[in-house]
C-alpha atoms as a PDB file:
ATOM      1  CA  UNK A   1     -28.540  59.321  85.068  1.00  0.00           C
ATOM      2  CA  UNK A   2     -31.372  59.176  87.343  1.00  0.00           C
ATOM      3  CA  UNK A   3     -33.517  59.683  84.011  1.00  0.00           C
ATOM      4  CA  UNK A   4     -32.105  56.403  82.430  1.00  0.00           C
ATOM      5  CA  UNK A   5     -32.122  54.408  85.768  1.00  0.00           C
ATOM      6  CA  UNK A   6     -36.017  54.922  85.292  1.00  0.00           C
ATOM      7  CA  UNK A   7     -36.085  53.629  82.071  1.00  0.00           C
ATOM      8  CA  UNK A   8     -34.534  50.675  82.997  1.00  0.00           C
ATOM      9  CA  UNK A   9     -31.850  50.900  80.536  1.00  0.00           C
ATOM     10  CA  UNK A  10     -28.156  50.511  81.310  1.00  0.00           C
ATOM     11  CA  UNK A  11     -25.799  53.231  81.358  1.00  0.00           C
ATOM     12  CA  UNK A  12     -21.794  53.524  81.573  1.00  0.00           C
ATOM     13  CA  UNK A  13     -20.586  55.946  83.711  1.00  0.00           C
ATOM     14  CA  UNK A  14     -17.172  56.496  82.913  1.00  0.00           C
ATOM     15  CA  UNK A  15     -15.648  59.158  85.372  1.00  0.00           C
ATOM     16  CA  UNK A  16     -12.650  58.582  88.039  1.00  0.00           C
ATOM     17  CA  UNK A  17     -13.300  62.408  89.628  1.00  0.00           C
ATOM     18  CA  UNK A  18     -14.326  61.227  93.370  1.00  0.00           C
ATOM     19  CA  UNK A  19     -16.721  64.018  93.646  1.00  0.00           C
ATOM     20  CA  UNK A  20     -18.410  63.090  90.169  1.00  0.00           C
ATOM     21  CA  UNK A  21     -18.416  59.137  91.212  1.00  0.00           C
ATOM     22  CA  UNK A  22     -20.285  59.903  95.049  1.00  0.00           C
ATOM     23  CA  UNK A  23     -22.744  61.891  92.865  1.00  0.00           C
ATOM     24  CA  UNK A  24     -23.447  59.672  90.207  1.00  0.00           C
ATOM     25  CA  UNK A  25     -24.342  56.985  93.116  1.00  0.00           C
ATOM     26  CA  UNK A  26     -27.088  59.521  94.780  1.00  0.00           C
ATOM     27  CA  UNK A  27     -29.445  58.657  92.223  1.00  0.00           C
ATOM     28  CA  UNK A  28     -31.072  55.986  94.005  1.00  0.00           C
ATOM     29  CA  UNK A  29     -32.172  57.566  97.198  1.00  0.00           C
ATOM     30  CA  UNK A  30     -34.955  60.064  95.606  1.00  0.00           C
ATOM     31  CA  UNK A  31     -37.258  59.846  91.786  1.00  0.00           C
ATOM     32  CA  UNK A  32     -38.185  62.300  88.885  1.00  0.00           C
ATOM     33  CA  UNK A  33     -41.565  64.909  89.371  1.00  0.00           C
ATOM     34  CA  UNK A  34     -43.637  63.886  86.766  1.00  0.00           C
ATOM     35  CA  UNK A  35     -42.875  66.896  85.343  1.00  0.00           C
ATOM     36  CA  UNK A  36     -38.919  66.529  85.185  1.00  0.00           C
ATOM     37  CA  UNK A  37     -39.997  63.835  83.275  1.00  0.00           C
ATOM     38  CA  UNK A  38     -41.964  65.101  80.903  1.00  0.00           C
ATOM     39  CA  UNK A  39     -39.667  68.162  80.424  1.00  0.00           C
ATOM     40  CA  UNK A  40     -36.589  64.907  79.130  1.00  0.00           C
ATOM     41  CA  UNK A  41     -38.932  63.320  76.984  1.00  0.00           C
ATOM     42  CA  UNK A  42     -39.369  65.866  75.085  1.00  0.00           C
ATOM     43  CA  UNK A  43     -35.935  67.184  74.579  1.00  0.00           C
ATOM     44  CA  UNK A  44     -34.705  66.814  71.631  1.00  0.00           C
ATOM     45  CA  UNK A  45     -32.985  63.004  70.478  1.00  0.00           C
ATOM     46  CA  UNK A  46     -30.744  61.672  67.656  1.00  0.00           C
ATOM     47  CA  UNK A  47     -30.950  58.155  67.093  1.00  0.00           C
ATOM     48  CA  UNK A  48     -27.932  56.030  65.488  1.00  0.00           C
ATOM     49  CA  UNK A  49     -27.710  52.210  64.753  1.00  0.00           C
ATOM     50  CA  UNK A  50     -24.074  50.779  65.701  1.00  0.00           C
ATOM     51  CA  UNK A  51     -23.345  48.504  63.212  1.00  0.00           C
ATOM     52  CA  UNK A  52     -19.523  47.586  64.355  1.00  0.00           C
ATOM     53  CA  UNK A  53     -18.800  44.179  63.896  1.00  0.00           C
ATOM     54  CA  UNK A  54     -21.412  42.927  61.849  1.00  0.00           C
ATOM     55  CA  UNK A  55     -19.394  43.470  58.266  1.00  0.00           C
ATOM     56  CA  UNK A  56     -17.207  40.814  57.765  1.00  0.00           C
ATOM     57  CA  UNK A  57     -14.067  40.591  55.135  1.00  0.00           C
ATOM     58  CA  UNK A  58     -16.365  38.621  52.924  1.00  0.00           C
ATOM     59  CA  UNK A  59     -19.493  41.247  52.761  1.00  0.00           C
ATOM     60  CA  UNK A  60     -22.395  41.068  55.467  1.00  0.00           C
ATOM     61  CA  UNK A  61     -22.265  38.878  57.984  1.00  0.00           C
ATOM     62  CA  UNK A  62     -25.024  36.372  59.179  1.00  0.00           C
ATOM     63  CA  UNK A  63     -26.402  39.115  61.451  1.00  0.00           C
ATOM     64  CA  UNK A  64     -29.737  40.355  60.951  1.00  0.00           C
ATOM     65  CA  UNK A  65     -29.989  43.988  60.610  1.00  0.00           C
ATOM     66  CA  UNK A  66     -33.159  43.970  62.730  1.00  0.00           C
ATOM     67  CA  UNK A  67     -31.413  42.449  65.811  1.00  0.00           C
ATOM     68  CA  UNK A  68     -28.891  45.466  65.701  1.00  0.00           C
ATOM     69  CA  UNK A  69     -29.501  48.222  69.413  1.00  0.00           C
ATOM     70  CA  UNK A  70     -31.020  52.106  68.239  1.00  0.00           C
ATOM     71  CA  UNK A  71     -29.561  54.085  70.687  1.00  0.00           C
ATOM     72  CA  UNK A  72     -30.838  57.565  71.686  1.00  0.00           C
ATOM     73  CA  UNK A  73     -28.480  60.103  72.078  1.00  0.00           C
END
């Protein structure tokens, strides 16, 4: 978590453990080593385009494939 919070990309936690929840909030109070970092950007990543919602009944709709989020994984 504390790896995307650098990144400045949003993240969904999605746990209702109290335990989990109180330690997914300590992020903020310390950063990565340089090296932690370096040691996550090169693990490896699978990339996938969610394309929900942008077929319509009548074929493709007006969306523009280029507009739709890669997210890494």
């Amino acid at each position: 978590l504390r790896w995307i919070y650098e990144q400045g990309a949003s993240m969904v936690v999605k746990s209702w453990n109290q335990e989990r929840l109180k330690e997914n909030i300590e992020i903020f109070d310390w950063e990565l080593s340089d090296e932690d970092r370096s040691k996550i950007s090169h693990m490896p990543q699978h990339k996938m385009a969610v394309v929900t919602g942008i077929l319509c009944p009548e074929g493709v709709s007006s969306v523009d494939i280029a507009e739709v989020d890669v997210f890494e994984t």
